[in-house]
C-alpha atoms as a PDB file:
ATOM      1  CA  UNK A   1     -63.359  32.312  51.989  1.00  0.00           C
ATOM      2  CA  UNK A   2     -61.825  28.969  50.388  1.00  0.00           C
ATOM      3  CA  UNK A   3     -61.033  30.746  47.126  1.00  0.00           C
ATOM      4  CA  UNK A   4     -59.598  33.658  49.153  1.00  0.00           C
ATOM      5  CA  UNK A   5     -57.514  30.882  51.409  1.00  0.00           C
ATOM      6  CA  UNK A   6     -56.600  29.363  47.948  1.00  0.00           C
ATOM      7  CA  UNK A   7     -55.026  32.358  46.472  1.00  0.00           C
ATOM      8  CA  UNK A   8     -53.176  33.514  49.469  1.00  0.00           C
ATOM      9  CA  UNK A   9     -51.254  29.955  49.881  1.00  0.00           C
ATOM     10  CA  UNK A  10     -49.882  29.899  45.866  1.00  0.00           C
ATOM     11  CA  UNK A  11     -48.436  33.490  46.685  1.00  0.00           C
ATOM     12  CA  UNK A  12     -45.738  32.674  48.804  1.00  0.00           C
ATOM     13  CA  UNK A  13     -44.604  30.351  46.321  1.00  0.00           C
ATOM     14  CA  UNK A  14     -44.096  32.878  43.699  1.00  0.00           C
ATOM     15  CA  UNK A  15     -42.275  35.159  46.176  1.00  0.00           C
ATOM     16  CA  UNK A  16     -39.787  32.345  47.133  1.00  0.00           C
ATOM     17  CA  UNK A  17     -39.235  31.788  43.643  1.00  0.00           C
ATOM     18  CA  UNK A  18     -38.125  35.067  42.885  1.00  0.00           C
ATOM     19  CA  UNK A  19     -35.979  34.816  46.363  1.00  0.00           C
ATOM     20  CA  UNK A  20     -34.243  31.605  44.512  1.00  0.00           C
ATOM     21  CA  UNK A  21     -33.637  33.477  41.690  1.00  0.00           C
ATOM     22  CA  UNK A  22     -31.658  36.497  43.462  1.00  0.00           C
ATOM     23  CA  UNK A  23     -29.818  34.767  45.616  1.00  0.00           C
ATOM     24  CA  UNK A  24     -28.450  32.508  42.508  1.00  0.00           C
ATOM     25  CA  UNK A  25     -27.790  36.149  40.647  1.00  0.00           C
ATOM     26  CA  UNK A  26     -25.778  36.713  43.930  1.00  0.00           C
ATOM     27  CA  UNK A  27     -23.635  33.567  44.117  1.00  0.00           C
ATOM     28  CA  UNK A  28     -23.033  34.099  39.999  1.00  0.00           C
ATOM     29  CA  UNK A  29     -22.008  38.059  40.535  1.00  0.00           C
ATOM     30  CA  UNK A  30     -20.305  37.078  43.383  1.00  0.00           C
ATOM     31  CA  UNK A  31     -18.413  34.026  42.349  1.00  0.00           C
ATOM     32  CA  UNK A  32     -17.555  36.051  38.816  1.00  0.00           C
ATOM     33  CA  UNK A  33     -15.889  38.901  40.586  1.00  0.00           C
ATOM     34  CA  UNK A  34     -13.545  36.109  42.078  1.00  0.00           C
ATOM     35  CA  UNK A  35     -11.991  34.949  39.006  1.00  0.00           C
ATOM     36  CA  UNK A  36      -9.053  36.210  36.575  1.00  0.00           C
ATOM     37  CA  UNK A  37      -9.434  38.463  33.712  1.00  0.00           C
ATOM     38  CA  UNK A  38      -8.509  35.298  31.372  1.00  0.00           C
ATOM     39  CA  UNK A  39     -11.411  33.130  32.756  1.00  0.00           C
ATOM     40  CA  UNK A  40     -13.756  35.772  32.073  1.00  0.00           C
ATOM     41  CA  UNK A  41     -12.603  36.669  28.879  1.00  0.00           C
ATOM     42  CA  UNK A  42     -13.289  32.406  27.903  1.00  0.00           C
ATOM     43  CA  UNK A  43     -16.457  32.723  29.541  1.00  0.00           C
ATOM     44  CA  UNK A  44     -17.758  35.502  27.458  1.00  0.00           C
ATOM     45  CA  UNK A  45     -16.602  33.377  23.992  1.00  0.00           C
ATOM     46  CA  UNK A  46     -18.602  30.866  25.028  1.00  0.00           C
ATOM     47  CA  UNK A  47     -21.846  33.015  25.295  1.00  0.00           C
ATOM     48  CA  UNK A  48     -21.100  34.869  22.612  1.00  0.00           C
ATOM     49  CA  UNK A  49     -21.074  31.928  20.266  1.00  0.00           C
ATOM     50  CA  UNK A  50     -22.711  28.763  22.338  1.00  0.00           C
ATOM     51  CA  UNK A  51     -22.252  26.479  19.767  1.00  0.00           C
ATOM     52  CA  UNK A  52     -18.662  26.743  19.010  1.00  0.00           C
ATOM     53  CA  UNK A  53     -17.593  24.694  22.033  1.00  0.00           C
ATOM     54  CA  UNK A  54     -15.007  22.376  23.008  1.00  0.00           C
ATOM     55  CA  UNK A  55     -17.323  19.378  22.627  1.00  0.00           C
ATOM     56  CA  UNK A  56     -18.077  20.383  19.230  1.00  0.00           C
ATOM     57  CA  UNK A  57     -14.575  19.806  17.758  1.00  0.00           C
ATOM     58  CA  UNK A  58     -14.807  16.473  19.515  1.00  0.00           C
ATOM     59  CA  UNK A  59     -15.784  12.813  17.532  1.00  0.00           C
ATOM     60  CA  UNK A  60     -16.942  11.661  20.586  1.00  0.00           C
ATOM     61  CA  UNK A  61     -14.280   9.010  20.193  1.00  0.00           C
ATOM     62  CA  UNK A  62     -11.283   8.713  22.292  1.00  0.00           C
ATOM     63  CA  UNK A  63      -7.890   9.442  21.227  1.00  0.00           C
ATOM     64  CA  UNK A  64      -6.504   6.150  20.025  1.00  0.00           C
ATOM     65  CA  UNK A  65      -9.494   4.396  19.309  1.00  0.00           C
ATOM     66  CA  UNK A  66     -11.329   4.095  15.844  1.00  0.00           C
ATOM     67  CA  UNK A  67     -14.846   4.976  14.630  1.00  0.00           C
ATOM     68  CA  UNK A  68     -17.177   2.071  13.853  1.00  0.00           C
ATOM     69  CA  UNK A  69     -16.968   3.248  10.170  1.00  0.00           C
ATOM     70  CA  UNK A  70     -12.824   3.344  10.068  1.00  0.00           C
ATOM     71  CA  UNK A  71     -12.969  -0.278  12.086  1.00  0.00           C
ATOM     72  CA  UNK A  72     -15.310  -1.487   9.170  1.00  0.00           C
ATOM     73  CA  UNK A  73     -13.112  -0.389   6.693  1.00  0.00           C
ATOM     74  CA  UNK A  74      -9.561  -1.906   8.327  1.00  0.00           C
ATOM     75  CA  UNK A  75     -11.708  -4.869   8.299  1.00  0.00           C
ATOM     76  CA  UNK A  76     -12.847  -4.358   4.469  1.00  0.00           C
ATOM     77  CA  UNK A  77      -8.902  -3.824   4.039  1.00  0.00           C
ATOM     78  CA  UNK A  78      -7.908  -6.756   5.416  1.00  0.00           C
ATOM     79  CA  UNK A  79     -10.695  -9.490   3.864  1.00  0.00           C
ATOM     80  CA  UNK A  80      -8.897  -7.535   0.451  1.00  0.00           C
ATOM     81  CA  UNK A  81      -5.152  -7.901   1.119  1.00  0.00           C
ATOM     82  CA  UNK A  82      -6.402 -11.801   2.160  1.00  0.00           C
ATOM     83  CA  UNK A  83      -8.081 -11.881  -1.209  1.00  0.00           C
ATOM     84  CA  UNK A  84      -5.318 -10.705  -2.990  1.00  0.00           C
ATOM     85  CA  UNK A  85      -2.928 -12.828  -1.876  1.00  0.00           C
ATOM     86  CA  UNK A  86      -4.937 -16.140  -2.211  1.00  0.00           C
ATOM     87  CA  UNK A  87      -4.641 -14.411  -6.203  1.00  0.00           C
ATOM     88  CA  UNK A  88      -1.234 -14.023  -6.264  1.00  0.00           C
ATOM     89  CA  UNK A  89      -0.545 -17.164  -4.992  1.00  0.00           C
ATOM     90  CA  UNK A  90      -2.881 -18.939  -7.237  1.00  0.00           C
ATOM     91  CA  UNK A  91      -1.154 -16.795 -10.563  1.00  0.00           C
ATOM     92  CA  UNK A  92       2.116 -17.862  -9.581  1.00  0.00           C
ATOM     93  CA  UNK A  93       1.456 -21.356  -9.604  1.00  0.00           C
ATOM     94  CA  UNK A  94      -0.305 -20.901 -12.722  1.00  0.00           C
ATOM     95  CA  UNK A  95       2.203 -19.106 -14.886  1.00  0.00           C
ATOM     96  CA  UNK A  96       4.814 -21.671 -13.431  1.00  0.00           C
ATOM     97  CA  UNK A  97       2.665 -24.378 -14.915  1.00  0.00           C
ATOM     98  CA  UNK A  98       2.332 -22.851 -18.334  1.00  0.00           C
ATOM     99  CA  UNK A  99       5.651 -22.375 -18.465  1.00  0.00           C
ATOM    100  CA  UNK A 100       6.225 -25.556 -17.635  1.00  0.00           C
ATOM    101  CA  UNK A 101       8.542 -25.007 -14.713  1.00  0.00           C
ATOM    102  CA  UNK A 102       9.138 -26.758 -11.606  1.00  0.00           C
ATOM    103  CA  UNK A 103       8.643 -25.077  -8.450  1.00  0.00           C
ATOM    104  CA  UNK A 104      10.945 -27.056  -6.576  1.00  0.00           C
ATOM    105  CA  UNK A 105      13.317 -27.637  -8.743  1.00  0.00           C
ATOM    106  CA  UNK A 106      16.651 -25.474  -7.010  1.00  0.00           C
ATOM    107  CA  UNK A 107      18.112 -25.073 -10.685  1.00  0.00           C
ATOM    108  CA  UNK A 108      14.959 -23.397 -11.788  1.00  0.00           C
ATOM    109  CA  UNK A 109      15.133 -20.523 -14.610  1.00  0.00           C
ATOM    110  CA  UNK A 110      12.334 -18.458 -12.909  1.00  0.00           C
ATOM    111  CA  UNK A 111      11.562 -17.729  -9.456  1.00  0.00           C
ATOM    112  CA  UNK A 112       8.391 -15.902  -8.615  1.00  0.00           C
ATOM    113  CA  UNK A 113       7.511 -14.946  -5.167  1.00  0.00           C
ATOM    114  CA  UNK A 114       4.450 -13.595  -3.310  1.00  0.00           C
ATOM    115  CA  UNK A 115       5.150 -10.192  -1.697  1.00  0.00           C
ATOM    116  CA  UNK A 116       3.312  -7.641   0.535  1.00  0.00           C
ATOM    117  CA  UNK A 117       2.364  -6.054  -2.400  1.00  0.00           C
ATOM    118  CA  UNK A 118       2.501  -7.950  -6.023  1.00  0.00           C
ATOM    119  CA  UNK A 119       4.721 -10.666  -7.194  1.00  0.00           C
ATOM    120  CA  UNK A 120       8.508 -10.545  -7.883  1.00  0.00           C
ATOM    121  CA  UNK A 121       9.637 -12.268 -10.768  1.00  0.00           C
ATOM    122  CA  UNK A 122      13.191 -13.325 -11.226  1.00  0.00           C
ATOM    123  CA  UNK A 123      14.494 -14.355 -14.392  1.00  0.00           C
ATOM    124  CA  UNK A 124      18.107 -16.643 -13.539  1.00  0.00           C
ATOM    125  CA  UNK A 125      20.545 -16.968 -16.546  1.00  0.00           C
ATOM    126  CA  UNK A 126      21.527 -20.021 -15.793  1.00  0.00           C
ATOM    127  CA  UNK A 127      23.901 -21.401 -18.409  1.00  0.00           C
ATOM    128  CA  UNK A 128      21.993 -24.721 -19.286  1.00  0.00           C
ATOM    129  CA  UNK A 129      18.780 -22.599 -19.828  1.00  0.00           C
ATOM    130  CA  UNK A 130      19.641 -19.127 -20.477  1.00  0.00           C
ATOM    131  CA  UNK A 131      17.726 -16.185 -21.155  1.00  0.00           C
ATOM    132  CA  UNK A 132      20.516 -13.725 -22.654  1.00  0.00           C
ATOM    133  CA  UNK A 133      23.021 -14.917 -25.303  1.00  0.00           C
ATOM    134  CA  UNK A 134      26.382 -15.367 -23.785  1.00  0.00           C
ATOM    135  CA  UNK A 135      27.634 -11.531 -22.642  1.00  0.00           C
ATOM    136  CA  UNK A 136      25.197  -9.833 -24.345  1.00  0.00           C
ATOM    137  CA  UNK A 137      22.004  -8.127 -23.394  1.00  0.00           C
ATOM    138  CA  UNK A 138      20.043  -9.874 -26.068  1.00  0.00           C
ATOM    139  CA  UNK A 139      17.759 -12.309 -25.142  1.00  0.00           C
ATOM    140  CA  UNK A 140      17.077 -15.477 -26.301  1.00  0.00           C
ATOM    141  CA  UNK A 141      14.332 -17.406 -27.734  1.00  0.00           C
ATOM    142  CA  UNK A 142      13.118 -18.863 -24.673  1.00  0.00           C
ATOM    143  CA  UNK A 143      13.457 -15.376 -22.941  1.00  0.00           C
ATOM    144  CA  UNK A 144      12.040 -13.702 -24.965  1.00  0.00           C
ATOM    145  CA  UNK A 145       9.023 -15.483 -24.681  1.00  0.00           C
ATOM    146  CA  UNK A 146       8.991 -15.452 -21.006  1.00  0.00           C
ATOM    147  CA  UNK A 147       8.997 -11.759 -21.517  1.00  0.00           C
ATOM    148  CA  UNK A 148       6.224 -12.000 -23.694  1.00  0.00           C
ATOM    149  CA  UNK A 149       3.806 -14.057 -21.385  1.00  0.00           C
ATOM    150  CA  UNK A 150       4.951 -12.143 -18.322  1.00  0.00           C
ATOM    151  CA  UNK A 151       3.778  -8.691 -19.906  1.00  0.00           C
ATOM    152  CA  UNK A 152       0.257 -10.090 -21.168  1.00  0.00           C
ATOM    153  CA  UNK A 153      -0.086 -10.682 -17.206  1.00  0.00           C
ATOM    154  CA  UNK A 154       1.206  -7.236 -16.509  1.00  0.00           C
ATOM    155  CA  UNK A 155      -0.638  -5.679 -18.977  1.00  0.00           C
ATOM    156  CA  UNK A 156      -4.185  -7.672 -18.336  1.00  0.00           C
ATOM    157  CA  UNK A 157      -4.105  -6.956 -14.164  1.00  0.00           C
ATOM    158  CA  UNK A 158      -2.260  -3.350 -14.320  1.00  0.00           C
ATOM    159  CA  UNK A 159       0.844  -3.992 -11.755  1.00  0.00           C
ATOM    160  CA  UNK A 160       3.437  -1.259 -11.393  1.00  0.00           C
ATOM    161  CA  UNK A 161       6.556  -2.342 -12.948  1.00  0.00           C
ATOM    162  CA  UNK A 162      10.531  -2.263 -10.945  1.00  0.00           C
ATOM    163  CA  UNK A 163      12.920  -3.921 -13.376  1.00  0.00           C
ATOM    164  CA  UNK A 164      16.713  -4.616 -11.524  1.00  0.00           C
ATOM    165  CA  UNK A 165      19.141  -5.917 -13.513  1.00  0.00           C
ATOM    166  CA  UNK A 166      22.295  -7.913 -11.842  1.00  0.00           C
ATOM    167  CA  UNK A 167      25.666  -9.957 -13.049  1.00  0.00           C
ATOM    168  CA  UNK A 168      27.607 -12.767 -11.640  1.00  0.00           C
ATOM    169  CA  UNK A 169      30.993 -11.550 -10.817  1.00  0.00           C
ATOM    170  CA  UNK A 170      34.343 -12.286 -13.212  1.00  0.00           C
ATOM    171  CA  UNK A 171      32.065 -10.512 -16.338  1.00  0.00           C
ATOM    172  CA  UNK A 172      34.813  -9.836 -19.058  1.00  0.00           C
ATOM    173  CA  UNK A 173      33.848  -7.861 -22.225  1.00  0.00           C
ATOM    174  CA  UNK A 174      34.974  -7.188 -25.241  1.00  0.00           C
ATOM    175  CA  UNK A 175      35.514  -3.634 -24.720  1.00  0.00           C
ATOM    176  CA  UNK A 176      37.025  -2.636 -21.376  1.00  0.00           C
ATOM    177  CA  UNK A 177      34.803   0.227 -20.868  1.00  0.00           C
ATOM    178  CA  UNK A 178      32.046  -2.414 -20.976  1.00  0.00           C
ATOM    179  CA  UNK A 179      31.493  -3.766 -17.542  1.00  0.00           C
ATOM    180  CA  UNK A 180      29.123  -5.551 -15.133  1.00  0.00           C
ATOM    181  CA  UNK A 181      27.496  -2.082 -14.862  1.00  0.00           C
ATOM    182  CA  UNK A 182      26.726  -1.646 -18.938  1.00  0.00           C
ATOM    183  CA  UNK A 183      25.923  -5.499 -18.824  1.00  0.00           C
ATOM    184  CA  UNK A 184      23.156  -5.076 -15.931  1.00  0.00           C
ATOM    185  CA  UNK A 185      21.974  -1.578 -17.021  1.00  0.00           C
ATOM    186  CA  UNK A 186      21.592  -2.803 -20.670  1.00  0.00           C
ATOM    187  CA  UNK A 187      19.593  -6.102 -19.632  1.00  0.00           C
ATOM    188  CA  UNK A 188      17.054  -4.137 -17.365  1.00  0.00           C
ATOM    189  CA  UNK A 189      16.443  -1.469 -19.545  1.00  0.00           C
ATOM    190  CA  UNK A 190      15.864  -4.187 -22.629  1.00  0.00           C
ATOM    191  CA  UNK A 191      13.820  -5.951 -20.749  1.00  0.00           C
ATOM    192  CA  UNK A 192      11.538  -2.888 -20.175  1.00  0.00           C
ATOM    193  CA  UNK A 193      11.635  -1.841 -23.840  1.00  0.00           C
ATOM    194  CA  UNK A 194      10.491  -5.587 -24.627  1.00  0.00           C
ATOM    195  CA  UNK A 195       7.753  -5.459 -22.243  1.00  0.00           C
ATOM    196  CA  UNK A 196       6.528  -2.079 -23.882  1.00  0.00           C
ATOM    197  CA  UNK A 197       6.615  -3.852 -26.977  1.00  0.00           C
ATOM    198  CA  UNK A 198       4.583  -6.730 -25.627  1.00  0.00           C
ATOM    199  CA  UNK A 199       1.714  -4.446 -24.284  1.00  0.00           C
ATOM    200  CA  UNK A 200       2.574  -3.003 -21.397  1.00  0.00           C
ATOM    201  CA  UNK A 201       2.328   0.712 -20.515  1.00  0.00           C
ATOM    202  CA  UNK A 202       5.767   3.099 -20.072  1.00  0.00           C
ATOM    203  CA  UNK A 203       3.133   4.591 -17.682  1.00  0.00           C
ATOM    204  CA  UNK A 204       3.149   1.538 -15.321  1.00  0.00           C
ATOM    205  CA  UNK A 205       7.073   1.327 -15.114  1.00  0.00           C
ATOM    206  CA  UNK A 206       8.294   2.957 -12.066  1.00  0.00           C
ATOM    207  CA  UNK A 207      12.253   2.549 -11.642  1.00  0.00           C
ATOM    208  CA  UNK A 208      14.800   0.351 -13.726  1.00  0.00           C
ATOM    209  CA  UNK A 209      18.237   0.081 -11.600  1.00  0.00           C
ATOM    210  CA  UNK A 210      21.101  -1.743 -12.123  1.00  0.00           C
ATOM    211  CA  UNK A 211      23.598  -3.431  -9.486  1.00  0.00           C
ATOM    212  CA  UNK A 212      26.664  -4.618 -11.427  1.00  0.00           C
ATOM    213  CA  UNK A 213      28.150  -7.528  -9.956  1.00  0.00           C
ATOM    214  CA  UNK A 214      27.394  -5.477  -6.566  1.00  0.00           C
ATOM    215  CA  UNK A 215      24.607  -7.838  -5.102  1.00  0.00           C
ATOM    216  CA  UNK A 216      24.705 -11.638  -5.370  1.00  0.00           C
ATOM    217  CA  UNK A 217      22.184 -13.889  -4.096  1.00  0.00           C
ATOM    218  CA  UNK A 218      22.750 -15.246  -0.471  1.00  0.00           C
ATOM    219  CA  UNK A 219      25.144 -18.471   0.107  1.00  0.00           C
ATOM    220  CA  UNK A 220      26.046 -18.439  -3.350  1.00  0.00           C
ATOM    221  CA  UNK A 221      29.532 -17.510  -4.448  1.00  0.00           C
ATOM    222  CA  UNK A 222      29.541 -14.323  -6.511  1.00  0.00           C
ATOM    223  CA  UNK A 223      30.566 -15.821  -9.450  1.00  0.00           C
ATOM    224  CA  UNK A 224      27.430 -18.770  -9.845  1.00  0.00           C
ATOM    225  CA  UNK A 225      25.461 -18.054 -13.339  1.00  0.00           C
ATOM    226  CA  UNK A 226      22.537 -17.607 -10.827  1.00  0.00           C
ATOM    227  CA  UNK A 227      23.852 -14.373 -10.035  1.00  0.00           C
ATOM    228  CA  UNK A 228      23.166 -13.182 -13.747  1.00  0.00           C
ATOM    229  CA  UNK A 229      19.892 -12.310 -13.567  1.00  0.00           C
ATOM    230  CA  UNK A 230      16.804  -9.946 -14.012  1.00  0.00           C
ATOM    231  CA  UNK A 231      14.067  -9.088 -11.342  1.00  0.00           C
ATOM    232  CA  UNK A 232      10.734  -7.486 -12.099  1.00  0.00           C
ATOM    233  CA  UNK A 233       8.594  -6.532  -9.263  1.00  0.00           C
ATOM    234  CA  UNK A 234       5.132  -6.564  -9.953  1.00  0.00           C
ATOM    235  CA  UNK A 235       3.141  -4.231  -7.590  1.00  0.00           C
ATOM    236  CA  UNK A 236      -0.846  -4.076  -7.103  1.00  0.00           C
ATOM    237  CA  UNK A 237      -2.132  -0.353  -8.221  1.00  0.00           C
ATOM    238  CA  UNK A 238      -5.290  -1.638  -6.598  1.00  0.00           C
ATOM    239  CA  UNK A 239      -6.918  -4.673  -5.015  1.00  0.00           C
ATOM    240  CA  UNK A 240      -8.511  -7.586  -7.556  1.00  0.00           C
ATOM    241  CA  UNK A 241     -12.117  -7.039  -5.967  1.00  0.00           C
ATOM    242  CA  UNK A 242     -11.774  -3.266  -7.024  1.00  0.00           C
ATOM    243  CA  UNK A 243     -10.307  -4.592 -10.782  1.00  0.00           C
ATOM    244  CA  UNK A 244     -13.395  -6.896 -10.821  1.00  0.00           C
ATOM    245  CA  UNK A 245     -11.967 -10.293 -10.092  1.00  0.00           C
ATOM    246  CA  UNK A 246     -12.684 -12.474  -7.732  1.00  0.00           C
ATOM    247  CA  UNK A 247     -13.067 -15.553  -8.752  1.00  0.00           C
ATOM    248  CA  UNK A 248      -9.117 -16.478  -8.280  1.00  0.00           C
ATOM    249  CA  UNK A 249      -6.703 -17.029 -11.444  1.00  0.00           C
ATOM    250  CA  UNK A 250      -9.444 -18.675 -13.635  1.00  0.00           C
ATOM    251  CA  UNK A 251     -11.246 -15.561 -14.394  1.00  0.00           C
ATOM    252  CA  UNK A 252      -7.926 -13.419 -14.054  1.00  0.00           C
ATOM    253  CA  UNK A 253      -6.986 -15.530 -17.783  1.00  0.00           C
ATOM    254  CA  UNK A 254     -10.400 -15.026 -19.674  1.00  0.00           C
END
């Protein structure tokens, strides 16, 4: 009678599960039949393919915020640019040095500067050290060798290459058709074709321009010798940890 009592009290369960189970068909037939044809019709993609969800195309990330792995490598980015510049710097002061120029000094020949993304390089032909013979695109001894040490550098470390040429104002030449434009075209392209012979790669030029007498330097008048000069901007094509140097300039001039 126990085993009979047994059996009889599990089988109620079983016959409210199945009650459950209906009444939760009910609600879902009923509760379908309530909504619009466009509802149903997103419904059914979803069964149809369960795993092409919403949630799938999703990161898990929210919009505006980074992944660990893009945070890591912003951070990567940033210790390099750091790097880089700490580089710069220290090859700047360097090639001063072996050219035996002072920093300081406001009637320097050469001017280099530390940018977001290289060095620039400005060559002044100033008239008691200048690097083109008077009027002429030609350069001189002493720029010419300038030229020559700056495209070992370029050469050695890969920068991109901008040359801009630029003239003082009050430029006279011998012919009329010559003018500050000739002049400052002629001295930026020369200075490229030097550099090429030096070493460096047409490949790594990417512009010459010329400005004429168009552009002269802040809180000078146009016509100071100053304003007769050649800039070459020296871009990074890639960071000095990915060119293998990291050790600073020392190991940048072995």
């Amino acid at each position: 009678m126990a085993q009979l009592g047994t059996n009889h009290g599990g089988a109620w369960k079983v016959a409210y599960a199945d009650f459950v189970t209906a009444m939760m068909a009910l609600f879902m037939v009923l509760w379908l039949t309530a909504q619009d044809n466009e509802d149903l019709v997103e419904m059914a993609k979803v069964f149809q393919d369960p795993f092409n969800t919403p949630m799938d195309k999703s990161s898990g990330i929210l919009e505006g915020e980074e992944s660990p792995r893009e945070e890591s490598m912003g951070r990567e980015r940033g210790r390099a640019k750091i790097s880089d510049m700490k580089v710069l710097t220290n090859m700047a002061q360097a090639f001063m040095e072996l050219l035996n120029i002072d920093h300081s000094d406001p009637e320097k020949s050469i001017e280099l500067e530390v940018t977001s993304d290289g060095l620039r390089v400005t060559l002044y032909d100033r008239d008691a050290n200048p690097f083109f013979v008077d009027n002429t695109a030609d350069y001189t001894e002493w720029g010419a060798f300038v030229v020559e040490t700056m495209s070992w550098l370029v050469h050695r470390h890969r920068f991109k290459v901008r040359v801009e040429g630029f003239v003082s104002e009050g430029f006279e030449g011998q012919n009329t058709d010559y003018t500050v434009w000739e002049l400052s075209s002629d001295r930026a392209n020369v200075t490229r074709r030097m550099m090429q012979l030096y070493g460096v790669d047409g490949k790594q030029f990417e512009g010459v321009s010329s400005y004429g007498d168009s552009q002269p330097l802040p809180f000078m008048p146009p016509t100071a010798d100053a304003n007769d000069r050649v800039s070459i901007s020296l871009v990074l094509s890639e960071t000095f940890n990915t060119l293998g140097f990291e050790d600073g300039f020392d190991s940048l001039v072995k």
